[in-house]
C-alpha atoms as a PDB file:
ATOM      1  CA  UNK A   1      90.342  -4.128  -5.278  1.00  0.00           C
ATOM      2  CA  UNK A   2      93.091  -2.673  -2.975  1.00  0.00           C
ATOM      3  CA  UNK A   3      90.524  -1.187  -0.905  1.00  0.00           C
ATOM      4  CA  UNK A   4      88.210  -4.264  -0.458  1.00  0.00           C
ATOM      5  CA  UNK A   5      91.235  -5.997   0.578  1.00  0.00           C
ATOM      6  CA  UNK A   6      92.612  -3.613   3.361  1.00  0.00           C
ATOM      7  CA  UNK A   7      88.488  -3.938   4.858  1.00  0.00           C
ATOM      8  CA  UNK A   8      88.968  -7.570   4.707  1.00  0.00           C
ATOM      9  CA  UNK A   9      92.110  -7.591   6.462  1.00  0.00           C
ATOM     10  CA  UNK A  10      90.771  -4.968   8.878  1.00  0.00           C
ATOM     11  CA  UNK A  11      87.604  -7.214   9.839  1.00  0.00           C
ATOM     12  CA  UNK A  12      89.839  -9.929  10.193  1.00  0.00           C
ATOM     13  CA  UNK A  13      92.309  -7.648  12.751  1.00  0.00           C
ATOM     14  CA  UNK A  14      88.834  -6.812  14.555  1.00  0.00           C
ATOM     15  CA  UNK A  15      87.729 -10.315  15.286  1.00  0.00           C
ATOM     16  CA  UNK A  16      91.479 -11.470  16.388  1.00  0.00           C
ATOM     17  CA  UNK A  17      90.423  -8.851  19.015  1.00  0.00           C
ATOM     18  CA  UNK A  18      87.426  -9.656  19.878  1.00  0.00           C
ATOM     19  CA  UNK A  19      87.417 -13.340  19.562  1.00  0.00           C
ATOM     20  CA  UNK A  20      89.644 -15.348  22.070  1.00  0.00           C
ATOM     21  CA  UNK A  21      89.984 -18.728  23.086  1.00  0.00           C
ATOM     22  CA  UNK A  22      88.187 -19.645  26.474  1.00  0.00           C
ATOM     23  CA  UNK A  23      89.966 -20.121  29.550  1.00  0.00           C
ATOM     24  CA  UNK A  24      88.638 -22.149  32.531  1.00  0.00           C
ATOM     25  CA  UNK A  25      90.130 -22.965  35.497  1.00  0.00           C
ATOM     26  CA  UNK A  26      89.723 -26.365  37.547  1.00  0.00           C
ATOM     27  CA  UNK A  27      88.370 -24.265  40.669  1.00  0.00           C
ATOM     28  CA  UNK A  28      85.537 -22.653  38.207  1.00  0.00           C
ATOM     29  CA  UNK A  29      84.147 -25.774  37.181  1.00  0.00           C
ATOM     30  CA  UNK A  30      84.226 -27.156  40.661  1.00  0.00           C
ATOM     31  CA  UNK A  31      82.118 -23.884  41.039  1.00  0.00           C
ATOM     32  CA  UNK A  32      79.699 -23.813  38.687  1.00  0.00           C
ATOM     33  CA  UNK A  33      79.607 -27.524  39.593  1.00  0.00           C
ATOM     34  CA  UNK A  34      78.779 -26.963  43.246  1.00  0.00           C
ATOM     35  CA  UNK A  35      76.320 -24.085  41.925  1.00  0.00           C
ATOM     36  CA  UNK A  36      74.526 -26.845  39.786  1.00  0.00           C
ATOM     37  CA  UNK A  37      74.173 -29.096  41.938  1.00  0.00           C
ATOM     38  CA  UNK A  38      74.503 -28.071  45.570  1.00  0.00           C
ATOM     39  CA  UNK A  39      76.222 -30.271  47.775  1.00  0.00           C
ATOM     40  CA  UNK A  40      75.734 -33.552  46.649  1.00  0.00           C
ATOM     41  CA  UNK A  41      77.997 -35.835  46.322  1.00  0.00           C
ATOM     42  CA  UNK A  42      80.458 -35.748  42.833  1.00  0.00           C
ATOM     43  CA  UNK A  43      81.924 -39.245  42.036  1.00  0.00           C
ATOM     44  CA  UNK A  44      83.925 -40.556  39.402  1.00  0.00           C
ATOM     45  CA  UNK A  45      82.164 -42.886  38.122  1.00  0.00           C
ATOM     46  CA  UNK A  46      81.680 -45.056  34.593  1.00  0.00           C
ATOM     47  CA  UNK A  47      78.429 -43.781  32.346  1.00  0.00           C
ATOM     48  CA  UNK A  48      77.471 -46.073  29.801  1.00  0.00           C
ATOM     49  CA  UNK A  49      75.454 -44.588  26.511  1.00  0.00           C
ATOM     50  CA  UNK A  50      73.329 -47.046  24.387  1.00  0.00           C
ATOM     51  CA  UNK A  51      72.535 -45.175  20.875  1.00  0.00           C
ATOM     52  CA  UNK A  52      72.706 -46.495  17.894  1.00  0.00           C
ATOM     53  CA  UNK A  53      75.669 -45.542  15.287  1.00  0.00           C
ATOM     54  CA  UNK A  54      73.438 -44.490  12.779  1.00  0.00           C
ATOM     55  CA  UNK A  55      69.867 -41.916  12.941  1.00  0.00           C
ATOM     56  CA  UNK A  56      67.836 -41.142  10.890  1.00  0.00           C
ATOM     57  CA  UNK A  57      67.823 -37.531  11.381  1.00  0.00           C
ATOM     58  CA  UNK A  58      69.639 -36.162  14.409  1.00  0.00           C
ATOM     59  CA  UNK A  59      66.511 -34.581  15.589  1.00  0.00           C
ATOM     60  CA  UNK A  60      65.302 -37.822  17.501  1.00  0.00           C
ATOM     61  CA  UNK A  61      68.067 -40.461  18.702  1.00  0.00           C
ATOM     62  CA  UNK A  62      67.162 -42.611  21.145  1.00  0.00           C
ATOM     63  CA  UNK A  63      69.435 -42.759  24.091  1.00  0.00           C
ATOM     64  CA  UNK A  64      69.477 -44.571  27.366  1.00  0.00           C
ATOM     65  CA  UNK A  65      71.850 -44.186  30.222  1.00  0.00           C
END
């Protein structure tokens, strides 16, 4: 039992070092932004979403814009 436990507790020391929270920075967005979609114009701007609060399977929603 003592050794399954130390393997658990090393898998979980592996994974604290190999998974991290993401970091982003404004100007990388703005980059992969501007990579996206060239030079248009980016405006802040209201989007409305029509869909309805309930599907029937998450497959197919309809959704207009």
């Amino acid at each position: 039992m003592a050794r399954r436990r130390a393997l658990h507790a090393l898998a979980a020391g592996v994974c604290m070092l190999v998974v991290r929270p993401a970091s982003a920075t404004r100007e990388a967005l703005v980059a992969a932004l501007r990579e996206t979609f060239g030079q248009s114009l980016i405006a802040r701007e209201r989007v409305k979403l029509d869909l309805p609060l309930l599907a029937e399977s998450g497959n197919v929603v309809p959704v207009t814009v």
